[in-house]
Protein backbone atom coordinates (compact mmCIF):
# COMPACT_ATOMS: atom_id res chain seq x y z
CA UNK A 1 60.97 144.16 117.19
CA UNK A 2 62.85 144.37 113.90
CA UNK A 3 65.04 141.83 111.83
CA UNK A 4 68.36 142.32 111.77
CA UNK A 5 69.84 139.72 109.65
CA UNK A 6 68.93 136.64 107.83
CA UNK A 7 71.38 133.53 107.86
CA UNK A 8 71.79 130.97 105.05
CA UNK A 9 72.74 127.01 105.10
CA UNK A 10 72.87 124.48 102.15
CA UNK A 11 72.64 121.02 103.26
CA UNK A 12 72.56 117.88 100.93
CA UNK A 13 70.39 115.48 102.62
CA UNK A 14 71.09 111.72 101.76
CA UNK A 15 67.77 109.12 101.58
CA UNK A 16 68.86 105.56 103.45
CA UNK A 17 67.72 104.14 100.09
CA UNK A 18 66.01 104.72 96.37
CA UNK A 19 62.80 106.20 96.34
CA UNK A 20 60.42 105.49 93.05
CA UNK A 21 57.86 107.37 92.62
CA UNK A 22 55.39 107.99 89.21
CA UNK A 23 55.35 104.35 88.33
CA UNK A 24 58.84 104.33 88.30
CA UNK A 25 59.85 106.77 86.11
CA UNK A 26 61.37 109.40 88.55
CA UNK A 27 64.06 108.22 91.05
CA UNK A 28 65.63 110.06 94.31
CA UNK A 29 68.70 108.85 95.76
CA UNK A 30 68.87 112.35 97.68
CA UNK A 31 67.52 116.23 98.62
CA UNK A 32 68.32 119.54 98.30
CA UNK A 33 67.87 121.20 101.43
CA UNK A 34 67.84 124.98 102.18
CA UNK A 35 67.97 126.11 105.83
CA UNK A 36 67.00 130.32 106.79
CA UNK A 37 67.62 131.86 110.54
CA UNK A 38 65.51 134.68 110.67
CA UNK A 39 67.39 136.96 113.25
CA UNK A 40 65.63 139.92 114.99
CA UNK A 41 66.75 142.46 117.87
CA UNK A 42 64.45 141.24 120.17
CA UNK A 43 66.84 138.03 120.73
CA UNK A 44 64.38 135.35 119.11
CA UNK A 45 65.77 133.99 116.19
CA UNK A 46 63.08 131.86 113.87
CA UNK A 47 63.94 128.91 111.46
CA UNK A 48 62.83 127.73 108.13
CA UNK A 49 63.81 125.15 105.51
CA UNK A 50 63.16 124.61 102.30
CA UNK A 51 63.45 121.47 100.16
CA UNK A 52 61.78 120.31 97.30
CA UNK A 53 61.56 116.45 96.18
CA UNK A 54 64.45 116.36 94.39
CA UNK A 55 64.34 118.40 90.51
CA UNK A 56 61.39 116.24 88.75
CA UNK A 57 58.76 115.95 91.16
CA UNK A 58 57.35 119.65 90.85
CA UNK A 59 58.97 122.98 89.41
CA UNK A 60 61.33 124.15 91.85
CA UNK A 61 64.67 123.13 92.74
CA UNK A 62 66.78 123.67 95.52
CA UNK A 63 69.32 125.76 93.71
CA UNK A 64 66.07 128.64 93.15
CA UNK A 65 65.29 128.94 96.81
CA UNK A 66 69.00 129.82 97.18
CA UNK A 67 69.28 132.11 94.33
CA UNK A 68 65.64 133.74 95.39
CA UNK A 69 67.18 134.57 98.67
CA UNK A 70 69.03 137.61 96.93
CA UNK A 71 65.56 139.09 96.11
CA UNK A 72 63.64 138.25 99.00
CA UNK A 73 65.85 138.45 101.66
CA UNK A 74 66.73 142.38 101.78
CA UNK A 75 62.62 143.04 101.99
CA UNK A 76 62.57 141.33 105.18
CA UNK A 77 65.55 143.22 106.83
CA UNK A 78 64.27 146.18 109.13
CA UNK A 79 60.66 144.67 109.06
CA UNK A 80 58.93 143.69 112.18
CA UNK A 81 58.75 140.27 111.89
CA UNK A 82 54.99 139.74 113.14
CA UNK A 83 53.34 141.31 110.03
CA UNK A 84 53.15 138.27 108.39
CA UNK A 85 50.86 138.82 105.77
CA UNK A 86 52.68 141.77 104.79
CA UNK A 87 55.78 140.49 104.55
CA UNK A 88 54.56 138.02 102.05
CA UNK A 89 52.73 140.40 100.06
CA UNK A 90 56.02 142.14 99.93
CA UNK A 91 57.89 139.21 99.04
CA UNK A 92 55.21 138.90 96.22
CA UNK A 93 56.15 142.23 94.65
CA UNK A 94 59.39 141.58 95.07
CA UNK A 95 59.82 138.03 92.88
CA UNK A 96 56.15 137.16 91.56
CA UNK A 97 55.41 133.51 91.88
CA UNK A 98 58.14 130.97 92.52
CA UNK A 99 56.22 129.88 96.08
CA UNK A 100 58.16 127.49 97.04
CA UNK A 101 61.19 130.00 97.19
CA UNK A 102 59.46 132.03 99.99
CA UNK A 103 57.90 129.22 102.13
CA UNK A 104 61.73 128.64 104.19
CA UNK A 105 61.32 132.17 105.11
CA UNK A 106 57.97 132.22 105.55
CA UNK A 107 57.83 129.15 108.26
CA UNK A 108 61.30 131.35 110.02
CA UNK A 109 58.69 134.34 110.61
CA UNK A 110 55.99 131.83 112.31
CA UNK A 111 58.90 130.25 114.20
CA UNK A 112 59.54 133.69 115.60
CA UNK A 113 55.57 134.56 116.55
CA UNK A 114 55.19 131.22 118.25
CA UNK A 115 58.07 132.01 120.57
CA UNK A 116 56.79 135.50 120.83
CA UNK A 117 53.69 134.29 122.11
CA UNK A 118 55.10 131.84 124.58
CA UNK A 119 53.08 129.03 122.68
CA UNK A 120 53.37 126.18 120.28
CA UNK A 121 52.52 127.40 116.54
CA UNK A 122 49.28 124.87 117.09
CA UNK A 123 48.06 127.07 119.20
CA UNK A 124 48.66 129.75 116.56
CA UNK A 125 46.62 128.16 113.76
CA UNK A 126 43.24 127.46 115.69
CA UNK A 127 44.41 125.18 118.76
CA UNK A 128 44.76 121.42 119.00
CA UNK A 129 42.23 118.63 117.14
CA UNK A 130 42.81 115.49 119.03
CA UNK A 131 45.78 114.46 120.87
CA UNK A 132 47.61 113.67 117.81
CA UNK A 133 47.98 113.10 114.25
CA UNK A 134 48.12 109.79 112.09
CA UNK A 135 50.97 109.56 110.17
CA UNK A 136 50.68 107.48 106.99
CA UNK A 137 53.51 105.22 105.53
CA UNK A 138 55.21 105.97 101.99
CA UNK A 139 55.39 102.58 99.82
CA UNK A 140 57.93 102.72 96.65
CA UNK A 141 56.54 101.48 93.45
CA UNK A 142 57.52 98.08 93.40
CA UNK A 143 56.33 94.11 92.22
CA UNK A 144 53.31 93.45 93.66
CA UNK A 145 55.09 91.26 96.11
CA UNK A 146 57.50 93.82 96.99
CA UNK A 147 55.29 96.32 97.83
CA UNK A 148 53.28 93.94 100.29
CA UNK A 149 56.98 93.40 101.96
CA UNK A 150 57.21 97.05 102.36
CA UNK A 151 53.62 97.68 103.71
CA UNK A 152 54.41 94.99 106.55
CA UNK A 153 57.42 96.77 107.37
CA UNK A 154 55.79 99.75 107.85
CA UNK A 155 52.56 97.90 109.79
CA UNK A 156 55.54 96.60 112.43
CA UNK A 157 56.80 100.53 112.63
CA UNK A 158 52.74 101.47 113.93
CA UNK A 159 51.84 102.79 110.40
CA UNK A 160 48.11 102.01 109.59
CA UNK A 161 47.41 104.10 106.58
CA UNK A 162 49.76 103.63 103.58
CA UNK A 163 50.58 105.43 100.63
CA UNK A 164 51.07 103.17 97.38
CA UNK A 165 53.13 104.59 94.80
CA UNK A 166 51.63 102.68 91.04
CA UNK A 167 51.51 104.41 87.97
CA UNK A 168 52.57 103.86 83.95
CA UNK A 169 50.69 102.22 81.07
CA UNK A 170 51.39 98.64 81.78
CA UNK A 171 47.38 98.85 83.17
CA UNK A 172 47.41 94.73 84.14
CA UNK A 173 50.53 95.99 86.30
CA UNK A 174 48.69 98.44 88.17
CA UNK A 175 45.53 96.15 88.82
CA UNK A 176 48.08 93.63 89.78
CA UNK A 177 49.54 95.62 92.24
CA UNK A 178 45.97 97.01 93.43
CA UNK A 179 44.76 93.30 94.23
CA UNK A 180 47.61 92.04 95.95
CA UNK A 181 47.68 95.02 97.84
CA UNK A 182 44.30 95.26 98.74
CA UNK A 183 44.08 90.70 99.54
CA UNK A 184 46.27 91.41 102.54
CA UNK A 185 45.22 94.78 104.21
CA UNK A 186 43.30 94.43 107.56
CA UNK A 187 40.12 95.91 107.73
CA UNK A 188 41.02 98.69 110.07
CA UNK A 189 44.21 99.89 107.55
CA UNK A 190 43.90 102.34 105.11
CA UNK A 191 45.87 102.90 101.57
CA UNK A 192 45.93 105.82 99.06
CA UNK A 193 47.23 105.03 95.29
CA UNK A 194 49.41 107.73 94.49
CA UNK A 195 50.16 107.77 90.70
CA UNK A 196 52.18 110.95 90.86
CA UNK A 197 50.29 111.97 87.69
CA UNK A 198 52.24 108.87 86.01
CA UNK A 199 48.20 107.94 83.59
CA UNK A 200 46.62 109.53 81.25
CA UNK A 201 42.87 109.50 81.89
CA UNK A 202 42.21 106.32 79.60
CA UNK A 203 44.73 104.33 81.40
CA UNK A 204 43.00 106.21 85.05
CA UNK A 205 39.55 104.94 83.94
CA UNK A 206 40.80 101.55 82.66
CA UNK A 207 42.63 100.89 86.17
CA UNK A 208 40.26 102.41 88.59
CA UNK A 209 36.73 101.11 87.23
CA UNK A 210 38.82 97.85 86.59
CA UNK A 211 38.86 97.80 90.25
CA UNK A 212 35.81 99.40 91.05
CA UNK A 213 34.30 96.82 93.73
CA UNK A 214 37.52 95.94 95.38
CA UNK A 215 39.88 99.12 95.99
CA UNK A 216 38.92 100.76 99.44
CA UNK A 217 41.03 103.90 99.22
CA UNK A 218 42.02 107.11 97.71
CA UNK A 219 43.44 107.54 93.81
CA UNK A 220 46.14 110.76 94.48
CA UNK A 221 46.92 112.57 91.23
CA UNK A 222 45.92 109.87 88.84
CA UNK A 223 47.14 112.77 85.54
CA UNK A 224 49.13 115.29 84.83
CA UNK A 225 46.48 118.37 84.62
CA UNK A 226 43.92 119.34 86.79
CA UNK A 227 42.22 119.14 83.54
CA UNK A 228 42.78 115.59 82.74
CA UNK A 229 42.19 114.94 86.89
CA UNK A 230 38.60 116.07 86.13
CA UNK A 231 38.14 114.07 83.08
CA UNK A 232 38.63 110.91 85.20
CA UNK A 233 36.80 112.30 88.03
CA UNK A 234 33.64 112.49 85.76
CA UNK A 235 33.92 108.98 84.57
CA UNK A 236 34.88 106.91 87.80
CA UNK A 237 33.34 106.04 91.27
CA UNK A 238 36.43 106.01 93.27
CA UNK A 239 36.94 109.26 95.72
CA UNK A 240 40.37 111.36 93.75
CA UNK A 241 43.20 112.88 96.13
CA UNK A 242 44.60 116.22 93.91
CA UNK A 243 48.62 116.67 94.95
CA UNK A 244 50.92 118.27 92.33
CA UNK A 245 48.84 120.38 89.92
CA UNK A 246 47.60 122.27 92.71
CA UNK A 247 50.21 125.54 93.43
CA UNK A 248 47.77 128.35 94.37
CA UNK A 249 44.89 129.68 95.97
CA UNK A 250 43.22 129.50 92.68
CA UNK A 251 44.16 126.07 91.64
CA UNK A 252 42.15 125.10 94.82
CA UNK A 253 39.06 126.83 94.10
CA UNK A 254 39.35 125.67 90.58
CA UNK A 255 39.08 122.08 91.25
CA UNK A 256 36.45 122.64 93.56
CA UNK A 257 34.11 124.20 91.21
CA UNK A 258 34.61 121.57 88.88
CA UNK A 259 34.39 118.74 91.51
CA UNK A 260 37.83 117.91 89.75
CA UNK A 261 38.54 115.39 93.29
CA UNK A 262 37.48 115.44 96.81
CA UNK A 263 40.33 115.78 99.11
CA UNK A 264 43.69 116.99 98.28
CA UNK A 265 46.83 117.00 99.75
CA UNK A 266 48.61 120.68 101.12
CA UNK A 267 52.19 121.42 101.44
CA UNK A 268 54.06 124.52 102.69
CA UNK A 269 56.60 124.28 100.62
CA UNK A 270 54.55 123.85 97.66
CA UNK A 271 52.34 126.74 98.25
CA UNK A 272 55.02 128.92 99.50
CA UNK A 273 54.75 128.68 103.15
CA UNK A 274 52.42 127.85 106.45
CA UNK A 275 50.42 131.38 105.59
CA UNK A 276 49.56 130.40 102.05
CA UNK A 277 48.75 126.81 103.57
CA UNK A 278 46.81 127.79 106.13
CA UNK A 279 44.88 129.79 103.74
CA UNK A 280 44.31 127.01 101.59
CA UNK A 281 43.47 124.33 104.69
CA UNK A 282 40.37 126.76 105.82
CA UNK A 283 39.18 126.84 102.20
CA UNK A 284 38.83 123.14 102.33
CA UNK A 285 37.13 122.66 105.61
CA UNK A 286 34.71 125.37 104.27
CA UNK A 287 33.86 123.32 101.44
CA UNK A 288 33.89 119.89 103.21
CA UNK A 289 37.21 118.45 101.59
CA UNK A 290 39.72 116.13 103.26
CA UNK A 291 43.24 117.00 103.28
CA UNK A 292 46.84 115.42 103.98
CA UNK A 293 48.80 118.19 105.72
CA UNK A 294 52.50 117.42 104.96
CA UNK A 295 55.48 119.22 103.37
CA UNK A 296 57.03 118.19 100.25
CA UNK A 297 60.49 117.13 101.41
CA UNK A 298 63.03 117.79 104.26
CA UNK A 299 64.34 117.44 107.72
CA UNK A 300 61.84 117.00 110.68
CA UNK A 301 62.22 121.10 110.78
CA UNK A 302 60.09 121.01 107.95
CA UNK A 303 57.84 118.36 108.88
CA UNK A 304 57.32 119.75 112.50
CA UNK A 305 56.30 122.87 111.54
CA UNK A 306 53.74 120.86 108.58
CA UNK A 307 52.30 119.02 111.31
CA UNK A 308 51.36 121.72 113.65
CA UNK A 309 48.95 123.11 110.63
CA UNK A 310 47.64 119.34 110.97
CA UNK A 311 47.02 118.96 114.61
CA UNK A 312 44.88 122.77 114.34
CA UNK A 313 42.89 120.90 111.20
CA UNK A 314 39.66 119.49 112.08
CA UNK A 315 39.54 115.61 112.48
CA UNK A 316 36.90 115.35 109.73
CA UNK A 317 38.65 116.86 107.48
CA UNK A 318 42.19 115.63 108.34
CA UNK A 319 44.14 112.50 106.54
CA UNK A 320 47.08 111.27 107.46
CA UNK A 321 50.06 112.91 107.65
CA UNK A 322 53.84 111.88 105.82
CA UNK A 323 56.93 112.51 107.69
CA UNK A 324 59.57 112.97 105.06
CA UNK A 325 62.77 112.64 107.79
CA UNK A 326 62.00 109.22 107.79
CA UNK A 327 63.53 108.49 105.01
CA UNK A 328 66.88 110.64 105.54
CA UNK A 329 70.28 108.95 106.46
CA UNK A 330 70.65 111.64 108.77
CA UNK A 331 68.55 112.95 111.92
CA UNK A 332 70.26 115.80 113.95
CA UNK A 333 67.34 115.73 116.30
CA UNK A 334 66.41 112.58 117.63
CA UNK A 335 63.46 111.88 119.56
CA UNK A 336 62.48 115.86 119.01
CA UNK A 337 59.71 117.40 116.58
CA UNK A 338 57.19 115.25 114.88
CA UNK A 339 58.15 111.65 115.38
CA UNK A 340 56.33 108.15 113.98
CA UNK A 341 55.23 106.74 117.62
CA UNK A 342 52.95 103.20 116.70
CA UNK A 343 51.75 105.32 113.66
CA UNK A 344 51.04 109.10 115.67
CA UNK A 345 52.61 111.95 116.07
CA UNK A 346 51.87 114.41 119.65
CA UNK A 347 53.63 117.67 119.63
CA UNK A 348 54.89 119.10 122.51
CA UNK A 349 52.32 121.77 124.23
CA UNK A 350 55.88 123.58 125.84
CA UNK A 351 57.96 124.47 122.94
CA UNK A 352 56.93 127.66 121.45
CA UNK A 353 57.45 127.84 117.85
CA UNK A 354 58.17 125.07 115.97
CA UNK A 355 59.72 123.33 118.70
CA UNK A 356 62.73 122.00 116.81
CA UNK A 357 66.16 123.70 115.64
CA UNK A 358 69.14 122.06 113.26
CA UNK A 359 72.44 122.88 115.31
CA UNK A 360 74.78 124.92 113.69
CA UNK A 361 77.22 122.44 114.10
CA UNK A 362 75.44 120.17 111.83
CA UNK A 363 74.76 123.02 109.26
CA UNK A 364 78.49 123.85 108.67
CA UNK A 365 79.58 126.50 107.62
CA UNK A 366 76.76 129.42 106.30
CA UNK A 367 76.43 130.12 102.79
CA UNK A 368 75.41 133.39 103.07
CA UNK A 369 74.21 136.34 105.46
CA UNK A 370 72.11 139.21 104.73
CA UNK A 371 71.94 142.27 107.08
């Protein structure tokens, strides 16, 4: 089997309202969404998106994936589409870093093999841990009181892990928030402070030791650095999720060996697709970490083919999952892929692949196609 052609689609992808993130400092009001159909002359066609968090939240943008494409998608043509690992080394020649430029076509290449194989990409990755996965709820920084508000919403949706989003120097804010959040939380809930790397590690230390004795959960990405991350590791009790200074291989094995956190959270998109992630995701059970396996942004494409890495994770070393279609005006799939149901998600055992596919009549018109 060998691919014939590679098919490009640009979609700007609405939120149904605001998203703050970083203690407020970085707003979304929409994404920039990049969609790949991976066409061979077998007849199987595989899919792929690729959509960062808007332009602030890491570095990549949804303008690079598209301009990347005229690099990376000419290595793929005439390949066969199952050497994976090949194909990315190639890619890797071809443009040196820039992951999250590859990872669309990357997850279009695993689309294909799952369908090839008659069998859900699950299967692919190791086979199925528990029926299901937990999917958490996302909680925009907010008053104290707001933020409760939201967290009950999301309890009444089936959500039972929460991420909080705090951050910024006002450091009575944060405890605040912290408290109010932590007064009404049942015991069998669960919440993660995600600072977006919004302290630097006095303000981390102040906040977190501040609320030593009361704050049950996770602190994701308290600093900028992996550097400054470890700094705070080494002078607080409280168990440190590592999100966006993590972007390779090495980053991983780097906080690791300096006990820098002890879970972290792994995104195709990120990392530059479901190989790199998968990579990543064994070096973490090796080592005893806990891990949210998500993607960074997108359509439930993207977050279908992110949670079939989760379901093949081991429970003991698997967090909750965040489904980032939830927060999109539009769905083109209801009811298929990876869907909140009373705070799981089960993936269907008889769609090879991914499982999910954006119509073409809700793509419009292509951008671009490479033969």
């Amino acid at each position: 089997m060998k691919i014939t052609g590679i098919t490009l689609w640009h979609r700007r992808l609405p939120l149904s309202k605001p998203y703050w993130l970083s203690g407020g400092r970085l707003k979304f009001e929409a994404l920039d969404s990049t969609f790949v159909r991976v066409e061979t002359d077998g007849g199987l066609v595989g899919w792929g998106e690729g959509c960062p968090w808007g332009e602030t939240y890491l570095p990549a943008f949804g303008g690079g994936i598209r301009a990347a494409m005229e690099l990376l998608a000419p290595v793929l043509i005439g390949e066969n589409p199952g050497d994976i690992d090949r194909l990315n080394r190639a890619m890797d020649q071809a443009l040196p870093g820039h992951p999250y430029a590859k990872s669309a076509l990357d997850m279009a290449l695993w689309d294909i093999a799952g369908k090839r194989a008659g069998a859900p990409l699950f299967e692919l990755f190791g086979g199925a841990e528990g029926e299901g996965v937990a999917v958490n709820s996302s909680i925009s920084t907010g008053t104290p009181d707001e933020m409760v508000a939201l967290i009950d919403a999301a309890r009444a949706k089936g959500y039972r892990t929460h991420s909080a989003k705090i951050g910024g120097a006002d450091i009575a804010g944060n405890i605040a928030r912290i408290e109010a959040i932590e007064a009404t939380l049942p015991a069998d809930e669960n919440v993660t402070y995600d600072i977006n790397r919004a302290w630097v590690p006095g303000v981390a230390i102040q906040v977190m030791q501040s609320v030593a004795g009361s704050a049950r959960g996770w602190f994701e990405q308290p600093c900028q650095t992996l550097d400054q991350c470890a700094v705070v590791a080494a002078n607080t009790t409280q168990p440190i999720m590592l999100d966006e200074c993590l972007h390779t291989f090495q980053d991983h094995l780097d906080a690791w060996s300096r006990s820098a956190g002890q879970g972290c959270k792994i995104k195709p998109n990120r990392l530059g697709g479901l190989t790199r992630t998968r990579q990543v995701r064994d070096f973490c059970v090796a080592v005893g970490w806990q891990m949210h396996v998500e993607d960074v942004g997108g359509t439930v494409l993207a977050d279908t083919a992110a949670l079939h890495l989760a379901l093949s994770t081991p429970e003991e070393n698997r967090l909750a999952s965040w489904l980032a279609h939830a927060h999109l005006v539009d769905d083109y799939a209801p009811g298929e892929g990876a869907r909140n149901e009373g705070g799981m998600v089960r993936l269907a055992a008889d769609k090879p692949g991914i499982g999910v596919e954006p119509p073409e009549d809700w793509l419009g018109e292509p951008l671009r196609h490479f033969s």
